[in-house]
Protein backbone atom coordinates (compact mmCIF):
# COMPACT_ATOMS: atom_id res chain seq x y z
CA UNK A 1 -168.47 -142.43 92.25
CA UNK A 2 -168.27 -141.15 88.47
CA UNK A 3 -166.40 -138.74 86.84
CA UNK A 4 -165.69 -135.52 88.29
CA UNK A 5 -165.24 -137.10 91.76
CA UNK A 6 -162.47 -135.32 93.35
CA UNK A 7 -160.41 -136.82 96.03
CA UNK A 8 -157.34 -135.74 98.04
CA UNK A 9 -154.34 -137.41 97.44
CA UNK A 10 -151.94 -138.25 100.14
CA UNK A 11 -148.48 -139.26 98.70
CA UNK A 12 -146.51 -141.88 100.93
CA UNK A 13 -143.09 -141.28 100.61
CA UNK A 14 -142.13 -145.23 101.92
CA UNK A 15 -144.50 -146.89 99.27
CA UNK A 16 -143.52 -149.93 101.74
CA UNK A 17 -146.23 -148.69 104.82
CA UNK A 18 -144.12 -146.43 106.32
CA UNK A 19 -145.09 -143.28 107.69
CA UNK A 20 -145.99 -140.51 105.40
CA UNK A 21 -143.90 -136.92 105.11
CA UNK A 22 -146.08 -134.24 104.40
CA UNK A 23 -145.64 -131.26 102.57
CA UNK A 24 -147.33 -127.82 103.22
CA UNK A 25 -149.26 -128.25 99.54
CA UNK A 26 -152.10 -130.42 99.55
CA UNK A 27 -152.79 -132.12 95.40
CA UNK A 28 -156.03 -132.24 94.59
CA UNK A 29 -156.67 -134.49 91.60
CA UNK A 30 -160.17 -135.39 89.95
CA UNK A 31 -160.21 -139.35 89.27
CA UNK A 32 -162.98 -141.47 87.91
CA UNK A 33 -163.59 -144.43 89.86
CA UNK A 34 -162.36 -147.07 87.19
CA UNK A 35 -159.27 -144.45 86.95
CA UNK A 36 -158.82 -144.61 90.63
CA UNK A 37 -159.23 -148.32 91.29
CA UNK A 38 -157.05 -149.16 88.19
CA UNK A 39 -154.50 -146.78 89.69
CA UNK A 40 -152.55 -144.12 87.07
CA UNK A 41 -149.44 -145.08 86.94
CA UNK A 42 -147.96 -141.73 84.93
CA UNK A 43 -150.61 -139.77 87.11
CA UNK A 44 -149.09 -140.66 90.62
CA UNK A 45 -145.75 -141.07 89.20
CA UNK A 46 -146.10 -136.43 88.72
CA UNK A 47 -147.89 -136.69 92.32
CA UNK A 48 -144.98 -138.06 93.81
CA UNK A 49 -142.49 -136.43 92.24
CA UNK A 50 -143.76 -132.76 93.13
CA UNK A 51 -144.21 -134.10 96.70
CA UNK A 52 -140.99 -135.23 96.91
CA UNK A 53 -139.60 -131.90 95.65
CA UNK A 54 -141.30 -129.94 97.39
CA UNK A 55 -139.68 -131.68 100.11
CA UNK A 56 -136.43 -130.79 98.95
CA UNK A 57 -137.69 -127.15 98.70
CA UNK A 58 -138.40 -127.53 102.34
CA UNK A 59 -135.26 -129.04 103.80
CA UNK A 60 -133.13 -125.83 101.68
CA UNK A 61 -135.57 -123.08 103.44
CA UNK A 62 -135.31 -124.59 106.24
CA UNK A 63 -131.45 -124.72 106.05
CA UNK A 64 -131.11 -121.47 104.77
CA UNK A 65 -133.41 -119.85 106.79
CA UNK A 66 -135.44 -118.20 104.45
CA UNK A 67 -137.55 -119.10 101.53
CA UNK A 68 -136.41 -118.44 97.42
CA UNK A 69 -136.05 -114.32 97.14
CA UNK A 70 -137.47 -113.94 101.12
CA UNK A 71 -135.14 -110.90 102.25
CA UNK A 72 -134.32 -112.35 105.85
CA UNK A 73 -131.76 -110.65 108.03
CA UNK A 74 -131.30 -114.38 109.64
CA UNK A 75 -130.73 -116.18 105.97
CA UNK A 76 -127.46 -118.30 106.55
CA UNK A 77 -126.70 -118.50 102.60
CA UNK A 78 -128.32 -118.42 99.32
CA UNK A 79 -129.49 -121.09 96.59
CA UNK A 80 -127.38 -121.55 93.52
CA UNK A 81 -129.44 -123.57 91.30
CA UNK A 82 -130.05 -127.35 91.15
CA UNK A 83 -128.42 -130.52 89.98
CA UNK A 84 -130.46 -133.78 88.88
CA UNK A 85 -130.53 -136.93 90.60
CA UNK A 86 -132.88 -140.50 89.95
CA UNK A 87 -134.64 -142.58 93.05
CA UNK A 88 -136.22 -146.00 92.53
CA UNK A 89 -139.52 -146.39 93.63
CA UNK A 90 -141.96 -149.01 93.43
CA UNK A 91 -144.05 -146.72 91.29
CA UNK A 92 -140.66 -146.44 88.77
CA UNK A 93 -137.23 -144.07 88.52
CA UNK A 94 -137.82 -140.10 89.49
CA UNK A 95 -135.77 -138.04 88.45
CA UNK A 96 -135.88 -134.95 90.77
CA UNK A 97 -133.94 -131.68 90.85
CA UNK A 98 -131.81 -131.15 94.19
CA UNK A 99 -131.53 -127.70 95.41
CA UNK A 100 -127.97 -126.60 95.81
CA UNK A 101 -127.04 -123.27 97.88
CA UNK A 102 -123.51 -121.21 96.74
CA UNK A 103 -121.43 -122.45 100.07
CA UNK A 104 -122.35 -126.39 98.68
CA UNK A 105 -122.94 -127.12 102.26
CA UNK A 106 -126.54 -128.20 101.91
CA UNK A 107 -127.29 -131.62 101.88
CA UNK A 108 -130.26 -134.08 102.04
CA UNK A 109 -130.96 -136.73 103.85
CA UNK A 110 -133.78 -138.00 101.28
CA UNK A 111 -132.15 -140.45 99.11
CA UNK A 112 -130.12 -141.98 101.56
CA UNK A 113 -133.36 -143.22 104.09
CA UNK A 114 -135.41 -144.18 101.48
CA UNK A 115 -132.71 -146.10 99.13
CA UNK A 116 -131.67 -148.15 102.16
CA UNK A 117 -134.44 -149.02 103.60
CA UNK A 118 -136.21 -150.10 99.80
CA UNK A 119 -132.83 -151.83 98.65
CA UNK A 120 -133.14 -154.23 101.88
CA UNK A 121 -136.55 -154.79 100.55
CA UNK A 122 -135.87 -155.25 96.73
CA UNK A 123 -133.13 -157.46 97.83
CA UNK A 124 -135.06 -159.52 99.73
CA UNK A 125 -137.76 -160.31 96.85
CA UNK A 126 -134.87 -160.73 94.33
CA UNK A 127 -133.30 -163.37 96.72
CA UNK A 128 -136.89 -165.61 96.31
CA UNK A 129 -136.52 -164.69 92.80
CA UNK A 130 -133.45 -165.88 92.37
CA UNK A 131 -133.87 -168.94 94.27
CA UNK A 132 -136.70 -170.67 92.94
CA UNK A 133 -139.22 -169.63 96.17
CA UNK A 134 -141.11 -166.44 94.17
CA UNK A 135 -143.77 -166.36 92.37
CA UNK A 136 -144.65 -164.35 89.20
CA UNK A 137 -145.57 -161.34 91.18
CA UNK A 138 -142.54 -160.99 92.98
CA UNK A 139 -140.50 -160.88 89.61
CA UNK A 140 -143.08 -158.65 88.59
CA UNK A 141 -141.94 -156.32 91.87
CA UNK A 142 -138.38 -156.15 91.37
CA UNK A 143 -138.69 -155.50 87.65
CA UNK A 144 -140.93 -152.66 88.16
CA UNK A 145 -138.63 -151.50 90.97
CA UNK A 146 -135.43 -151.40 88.83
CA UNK A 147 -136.25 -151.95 85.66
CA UNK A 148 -134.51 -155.56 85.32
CA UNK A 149 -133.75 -159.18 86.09
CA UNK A 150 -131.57 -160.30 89.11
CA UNK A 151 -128.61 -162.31 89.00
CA UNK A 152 -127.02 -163.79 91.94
CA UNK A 153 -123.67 -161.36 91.55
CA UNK A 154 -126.23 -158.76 91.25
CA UNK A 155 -128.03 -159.03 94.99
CA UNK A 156 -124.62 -160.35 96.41
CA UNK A 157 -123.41 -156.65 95.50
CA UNK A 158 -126.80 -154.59 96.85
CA UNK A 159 -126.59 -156.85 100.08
CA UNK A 160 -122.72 -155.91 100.58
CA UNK A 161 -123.53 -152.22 100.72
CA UNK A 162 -126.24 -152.78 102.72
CA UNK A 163 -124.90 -155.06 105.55
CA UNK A 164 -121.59 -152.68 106.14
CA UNK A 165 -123.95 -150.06 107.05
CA UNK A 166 -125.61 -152.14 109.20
CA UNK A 167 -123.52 -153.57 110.56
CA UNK A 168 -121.67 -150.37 111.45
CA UNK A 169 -125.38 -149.42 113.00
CA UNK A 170 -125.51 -152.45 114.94
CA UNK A 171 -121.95 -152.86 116.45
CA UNK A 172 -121.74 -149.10 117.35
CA UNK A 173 -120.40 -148.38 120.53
CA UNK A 174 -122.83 -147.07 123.10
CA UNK A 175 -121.60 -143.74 125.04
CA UNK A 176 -124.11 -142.78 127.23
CA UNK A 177 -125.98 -144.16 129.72
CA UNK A 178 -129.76 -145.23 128.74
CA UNK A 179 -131.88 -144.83 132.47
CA UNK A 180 -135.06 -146.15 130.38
CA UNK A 181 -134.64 -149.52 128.53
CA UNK A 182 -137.45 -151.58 126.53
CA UNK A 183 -137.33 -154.84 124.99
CA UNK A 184 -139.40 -156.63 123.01
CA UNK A 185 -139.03 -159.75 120.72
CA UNK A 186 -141.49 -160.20 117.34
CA UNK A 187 -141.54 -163.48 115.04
CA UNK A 188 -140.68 -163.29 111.19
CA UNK A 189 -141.45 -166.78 109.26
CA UNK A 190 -138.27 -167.38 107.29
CA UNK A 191 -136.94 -170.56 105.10
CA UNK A 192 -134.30 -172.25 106.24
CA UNK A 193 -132.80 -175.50 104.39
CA UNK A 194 -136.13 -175.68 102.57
CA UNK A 195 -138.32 -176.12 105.63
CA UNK A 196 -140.40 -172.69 107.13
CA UNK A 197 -139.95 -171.71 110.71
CA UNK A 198 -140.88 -168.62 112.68
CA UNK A 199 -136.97 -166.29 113.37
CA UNK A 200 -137.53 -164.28 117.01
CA UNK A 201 -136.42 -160.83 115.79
CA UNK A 202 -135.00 -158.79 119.02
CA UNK A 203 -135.19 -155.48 119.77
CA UNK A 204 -133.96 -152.80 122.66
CA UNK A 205 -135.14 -149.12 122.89
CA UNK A 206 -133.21 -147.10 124.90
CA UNK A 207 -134.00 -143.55 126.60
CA UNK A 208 -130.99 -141.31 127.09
CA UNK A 209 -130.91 -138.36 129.58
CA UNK A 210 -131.98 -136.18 127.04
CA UNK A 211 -135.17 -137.75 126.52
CA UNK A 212 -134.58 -139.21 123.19
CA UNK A 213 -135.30 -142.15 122.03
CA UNK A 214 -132.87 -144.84 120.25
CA UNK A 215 -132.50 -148.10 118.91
CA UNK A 216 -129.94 -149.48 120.60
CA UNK A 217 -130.02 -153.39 119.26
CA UNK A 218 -131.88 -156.07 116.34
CA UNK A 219 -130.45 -159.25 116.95
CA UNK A 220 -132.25 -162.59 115.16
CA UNK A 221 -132.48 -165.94 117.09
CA UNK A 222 -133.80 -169.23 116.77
CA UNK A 223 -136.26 -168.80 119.29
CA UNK A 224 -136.69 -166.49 122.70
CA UNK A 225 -134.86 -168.36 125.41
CA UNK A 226 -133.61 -167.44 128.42
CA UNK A 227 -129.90 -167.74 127.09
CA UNK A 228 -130.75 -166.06 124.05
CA UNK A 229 -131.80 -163.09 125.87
CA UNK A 230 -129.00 -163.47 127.87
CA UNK A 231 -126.59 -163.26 125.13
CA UNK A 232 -128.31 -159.96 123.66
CA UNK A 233 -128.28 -158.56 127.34
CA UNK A 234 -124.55 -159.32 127.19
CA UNK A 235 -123.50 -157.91 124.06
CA UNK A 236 -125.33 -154.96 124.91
CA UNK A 237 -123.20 -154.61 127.93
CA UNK A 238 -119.94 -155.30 126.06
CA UNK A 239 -120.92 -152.31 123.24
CA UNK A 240 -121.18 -149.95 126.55
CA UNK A 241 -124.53 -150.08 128.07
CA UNK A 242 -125.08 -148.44 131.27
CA UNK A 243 -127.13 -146.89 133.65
CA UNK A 244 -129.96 -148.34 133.49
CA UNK A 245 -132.47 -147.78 136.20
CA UNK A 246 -135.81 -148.99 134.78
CA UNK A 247 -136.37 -151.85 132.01
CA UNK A 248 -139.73 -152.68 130.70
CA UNK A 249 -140.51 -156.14 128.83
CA UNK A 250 -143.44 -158.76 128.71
CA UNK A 251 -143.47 -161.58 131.18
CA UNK A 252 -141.83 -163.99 128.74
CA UNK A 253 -140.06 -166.59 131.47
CA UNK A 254 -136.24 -166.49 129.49
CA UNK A 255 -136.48 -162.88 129.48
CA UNK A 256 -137.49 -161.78 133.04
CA UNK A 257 -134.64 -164.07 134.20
CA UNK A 258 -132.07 -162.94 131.92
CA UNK A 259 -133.02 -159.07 133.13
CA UNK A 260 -132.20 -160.26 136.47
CA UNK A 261 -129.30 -161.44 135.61
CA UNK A 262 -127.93 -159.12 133.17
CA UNK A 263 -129.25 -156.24 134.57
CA UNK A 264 -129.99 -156.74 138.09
CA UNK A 265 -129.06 -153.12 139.64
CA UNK A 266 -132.50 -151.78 137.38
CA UNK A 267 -136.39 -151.96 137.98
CA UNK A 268 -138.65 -154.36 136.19
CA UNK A 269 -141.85 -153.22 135.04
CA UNK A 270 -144.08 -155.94 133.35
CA UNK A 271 -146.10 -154.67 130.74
CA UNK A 272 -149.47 -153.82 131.89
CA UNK A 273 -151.43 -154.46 128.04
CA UNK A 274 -149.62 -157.79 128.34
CA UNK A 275 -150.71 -159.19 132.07
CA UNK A 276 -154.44 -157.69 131.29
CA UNK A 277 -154.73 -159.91 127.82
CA UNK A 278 -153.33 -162.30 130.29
CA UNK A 279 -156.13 -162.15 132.74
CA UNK A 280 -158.69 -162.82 129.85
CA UNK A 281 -157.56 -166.87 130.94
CA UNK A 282 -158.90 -166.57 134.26
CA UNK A 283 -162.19 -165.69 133.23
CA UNK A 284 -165.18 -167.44 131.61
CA UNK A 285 -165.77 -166.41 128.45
CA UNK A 286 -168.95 -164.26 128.98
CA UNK A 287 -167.53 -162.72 131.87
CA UNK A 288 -168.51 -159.31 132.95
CA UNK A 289 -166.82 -156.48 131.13
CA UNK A 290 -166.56 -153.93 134.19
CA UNK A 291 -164.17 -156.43 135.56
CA UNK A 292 -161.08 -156.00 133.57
CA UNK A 293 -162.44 -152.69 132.70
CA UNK A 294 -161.94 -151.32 136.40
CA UNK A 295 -158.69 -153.55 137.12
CA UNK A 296 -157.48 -151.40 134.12
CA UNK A 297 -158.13 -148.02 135.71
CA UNK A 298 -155.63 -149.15 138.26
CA UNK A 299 -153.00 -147.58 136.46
CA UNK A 300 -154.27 -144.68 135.77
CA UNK A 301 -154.01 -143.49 139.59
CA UNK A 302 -151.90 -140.83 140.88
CA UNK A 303 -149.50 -142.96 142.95
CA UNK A 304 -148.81 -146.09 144.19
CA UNK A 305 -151.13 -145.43 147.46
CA UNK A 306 -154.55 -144.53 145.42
CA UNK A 307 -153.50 -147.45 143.30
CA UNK A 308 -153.08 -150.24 146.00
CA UNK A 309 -156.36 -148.57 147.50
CA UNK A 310 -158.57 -148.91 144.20
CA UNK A 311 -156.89 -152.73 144.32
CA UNK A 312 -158.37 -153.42 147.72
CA UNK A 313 -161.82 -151.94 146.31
CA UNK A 314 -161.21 -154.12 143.19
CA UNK A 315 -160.63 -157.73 145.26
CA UNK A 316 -163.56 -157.53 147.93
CA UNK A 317 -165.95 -156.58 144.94
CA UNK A 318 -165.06 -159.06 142.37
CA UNK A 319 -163.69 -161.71 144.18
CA UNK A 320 -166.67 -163.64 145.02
CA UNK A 321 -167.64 -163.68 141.57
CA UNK A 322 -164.24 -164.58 139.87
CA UNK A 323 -162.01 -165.67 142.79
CA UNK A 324 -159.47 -167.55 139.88
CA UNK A 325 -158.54 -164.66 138.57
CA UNK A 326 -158.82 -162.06 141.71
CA UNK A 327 -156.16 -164.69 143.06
CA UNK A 328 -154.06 -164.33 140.31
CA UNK A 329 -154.09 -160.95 140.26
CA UNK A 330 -153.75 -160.37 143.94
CA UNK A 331 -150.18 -162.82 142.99
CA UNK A 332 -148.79 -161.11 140.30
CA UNK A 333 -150.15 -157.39 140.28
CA UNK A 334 -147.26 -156.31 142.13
CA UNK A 335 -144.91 -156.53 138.90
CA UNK A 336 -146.90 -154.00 136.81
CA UNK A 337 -146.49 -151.16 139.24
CA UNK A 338 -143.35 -150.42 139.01
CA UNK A 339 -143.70 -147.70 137.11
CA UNK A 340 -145.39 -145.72 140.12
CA UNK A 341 -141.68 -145.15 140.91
CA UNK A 342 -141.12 -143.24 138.11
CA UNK A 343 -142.14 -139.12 138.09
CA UNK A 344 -145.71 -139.11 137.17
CA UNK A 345 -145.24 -137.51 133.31
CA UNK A 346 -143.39 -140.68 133.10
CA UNK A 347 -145.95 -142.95 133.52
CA UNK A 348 -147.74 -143.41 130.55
CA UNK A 349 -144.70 -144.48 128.18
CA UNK A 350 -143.41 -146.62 130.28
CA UNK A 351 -146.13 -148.50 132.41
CA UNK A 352 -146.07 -150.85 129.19
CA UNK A 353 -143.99 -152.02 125.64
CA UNK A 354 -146.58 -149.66 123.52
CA UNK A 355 -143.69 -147.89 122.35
CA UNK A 356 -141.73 -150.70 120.91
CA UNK A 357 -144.57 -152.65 119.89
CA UNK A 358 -146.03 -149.22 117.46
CA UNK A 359 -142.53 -150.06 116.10
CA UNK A 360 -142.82 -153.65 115.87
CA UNK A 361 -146.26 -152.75 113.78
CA UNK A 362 -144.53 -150.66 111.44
CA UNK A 363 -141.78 -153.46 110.64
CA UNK A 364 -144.63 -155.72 110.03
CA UNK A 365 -146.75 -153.79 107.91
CA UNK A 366 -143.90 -153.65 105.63
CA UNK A 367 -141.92 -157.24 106.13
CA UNK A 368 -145.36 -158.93 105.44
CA UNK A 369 -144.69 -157.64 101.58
CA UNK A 370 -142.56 -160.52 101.25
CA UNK A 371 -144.16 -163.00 104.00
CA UNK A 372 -141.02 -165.44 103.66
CA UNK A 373 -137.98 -164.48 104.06
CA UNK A 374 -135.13 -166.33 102.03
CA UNK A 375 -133.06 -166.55 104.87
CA UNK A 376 -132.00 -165.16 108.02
CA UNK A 377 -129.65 -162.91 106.61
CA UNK A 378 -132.10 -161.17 105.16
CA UNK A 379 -134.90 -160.87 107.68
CA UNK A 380 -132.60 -159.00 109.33
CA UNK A 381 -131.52 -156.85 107.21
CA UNK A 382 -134.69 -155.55 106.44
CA UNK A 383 -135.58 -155.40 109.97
CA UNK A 384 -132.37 -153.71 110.60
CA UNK A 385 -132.78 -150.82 107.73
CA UNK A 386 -136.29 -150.32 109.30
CA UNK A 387 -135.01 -150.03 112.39
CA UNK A 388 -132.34 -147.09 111.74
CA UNK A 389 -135.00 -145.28 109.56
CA UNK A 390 -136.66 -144.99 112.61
CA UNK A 391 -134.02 -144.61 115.04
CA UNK A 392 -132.60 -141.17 112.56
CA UNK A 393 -136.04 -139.68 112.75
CA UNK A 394 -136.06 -140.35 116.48
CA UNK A 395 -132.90 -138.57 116.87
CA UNK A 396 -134.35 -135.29 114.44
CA UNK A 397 -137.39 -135.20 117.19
CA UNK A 398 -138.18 -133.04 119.66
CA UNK A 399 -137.25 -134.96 122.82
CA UNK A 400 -139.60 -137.71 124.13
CA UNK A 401 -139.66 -137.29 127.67
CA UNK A 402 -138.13 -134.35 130.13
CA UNK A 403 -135.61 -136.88 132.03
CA UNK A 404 -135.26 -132.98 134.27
CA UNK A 405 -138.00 -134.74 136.22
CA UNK A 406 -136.31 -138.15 137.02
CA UNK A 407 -132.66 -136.66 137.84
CA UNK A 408 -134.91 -134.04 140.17
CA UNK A 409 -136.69 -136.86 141.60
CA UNK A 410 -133.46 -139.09 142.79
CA UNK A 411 -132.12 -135.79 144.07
CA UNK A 412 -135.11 -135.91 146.33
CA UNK A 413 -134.41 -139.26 147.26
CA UNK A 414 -130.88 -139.05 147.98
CA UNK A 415 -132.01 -135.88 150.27
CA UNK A 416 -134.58 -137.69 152.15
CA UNK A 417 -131.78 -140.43 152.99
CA UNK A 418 -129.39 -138.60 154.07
């Protein structure tokens, strides 16, 4: 459009993909197309900056308990002015005014999520910098980003920081038991002794009786084996996990045998999304699309019995037609229903890896800004910082399932065999 075109502008406070935080203001801007598409630096510079206070202003109500001059019989204290304070982002240095309240209690959790995250980042474009791998645009990045060259002393000292936190994250003791486990494994392409190979970047979720979810483990290896996954199992096991009734996972051969080695006493549910993308190579290619369409409303029944009942249905219609893939099915079905086992709210989080792999998107949407990693060391730590962004807002959420429901339902069970 031309001038006078007015569009709303939505400020993403992880310029890296991340999700967005949103404020209760909405900025309204007029931009000319040329303006827009050429992108105004000093103009979303401001934008930014009064979102990001405004979160600030936000997280103080909030701990106070009442808004600047709101007479509130709850308040829990009262502001006392603010002190300055600069963040980095790729759009250049903010300097923002931090609420402070008269008990000097009040603190923000701001800065710290969105340095560490972005340093892993920065440092990671620096290292391909430094080392001869970058191009122009990448020293273009981490100029913009902080305002200078890098030197080798100069990452060593950013990664030092970084990696002790992580590290901390990753070697944390576990101290409660996790009914609900689910792994997953993505690829990163990293360069290694100047030749480019795809890094298998593991992950475990974990579900606590409390219904949150946590990251409990990244771990990087040379490929997804079944000692690899054994050895991730393991380690998970030595840093205290337990209780695990239910694990969920694609049917990746090293995997489902390290599960039933490592963690034999739980369930195994194969993901459903997986084994129906897996069907696809028992078909022809202009197969019918009611096919896989009603094998997929399988697992939306009640319970097991209207599920194995719609099967039955499923087999005598199609399996004249496609008798390849009803005989597949009819061999390997069996492993997706585990879930049935689980209370029925349950169900739809954990009949498949959906969860995990929304996070696995997330990492990739903003690991592809670099494409290459240097080096291993630094795949993960990116992958790592992601990880306990998400893993401290998970922990701030309302719970993710009522676990009430599972510890009611082995009550049952433990009645009905006695």
């Amino acid at each position: 459009g031309g001038h006078g075109k007015r569009l709303i502008v939505q400020i993403d406070l992880d310029p890296w993909g991340g999700q967005t935080m949103t404020t209760s203001k909405s900025n309204t801007v007029s931009l000319s197309a040329k303006e827009w598409v050429s992108g105004d630096r000093d103009l979303m510079k401001s934008l930014m900056k009064e979102a990001l206070q405004e979160v600030l202003e936000a997280e103080m109500t909030e701990f106070l308990g009442a808004a600047p001059s709101e007479r509130s019989e709850t308040r829990s204290g009262y502001r006392a002015g603010y002190y300055h304070r600069g963040l980095v982002t790729r759009i250049g240095k903010l300097e923002l005014r931090v609420p402070r309240d008269r008990s000097g209690e009040f603190s923000t959790a701001l800065f710290e999520r969105y340095a560490r995250s972005e340093k892993a980042l920065v440092a990671a474009l620096a290292e391909m910098y430094v080392q001869g791998v970058s191009t122009r645009k990448v020293k273009a990045i981490t100029e913009e980003l902080c305002g200078h060259s890098f030197s080798a002393s100069a990452i060593s000292a950013i990664n030092k920081s970084l990696d002790e936190a992580l590290e901390r994250f990753a070697s944390r003791q576990l101290e409660e038991a996790y009914p609900y486990v689910i792994l997953d494994a993505r690829y990163e392409k990293v360069r290694e002794d100047g030749v480019i190979r795809s890094m298998a970047v593991q992950i475990a979720i974990g579900i606590n009786w409390e219904g949150q979810r946590q990251v409990l483990a990244v771990e990087a290896a040379n490929r997804e084996s079944q000692s690899s996954w054994k050895d991730f199992l393991l380690r998970l096991k030595e840093r205290g996990l337990t209780g695990v009734e239910f694990v969920v996972s694609d049917d990746h051969a090293g995997l489902k045998k390290a599960i039933s080695e490592v963690l034999c006493e739980a369930a195994w549910q194969r993901c459903y999304v997986h084994f129906l993308r897996n069907a696809l190579d028992y078909l022809p290619r202009k197969a019918d699309d009611d096919c896989l369409q009603e094998l997929r409303w399988i697992y939306d029944r009640r319970d097991l019995q209207e599920a194995n009942r719609d099967l039955a249905a499923w087999i005598t219609k199609w399996q004249g037609k496609y008798p390849k893939l009803v005989d597949w099915v009819e061999s390997n079905i069996g492993e997706t229903l585990s879930f049935y086992r689980l209370p029925r709210a349950h169900h739809k989080h954990l009949k498949s890896t959906n969860m995990l792999e929304r996070l696995n998107e997330e990492i990739k949407r903003r690991t592809r800004v670099v494409r290459i990693f240097p080096n291993t060391e630094s795949c993960l730590r990116l992958t790592r910082a992601l990880c306990v962004e998400t893993h401290e807002t998970w922990l701030e959420d309302n719970r993710y399932l009522n676990m009430a429901l599972l510890a009611e339902q082995k009550k049952e069970h433990l009645r009905l065999a006695a």
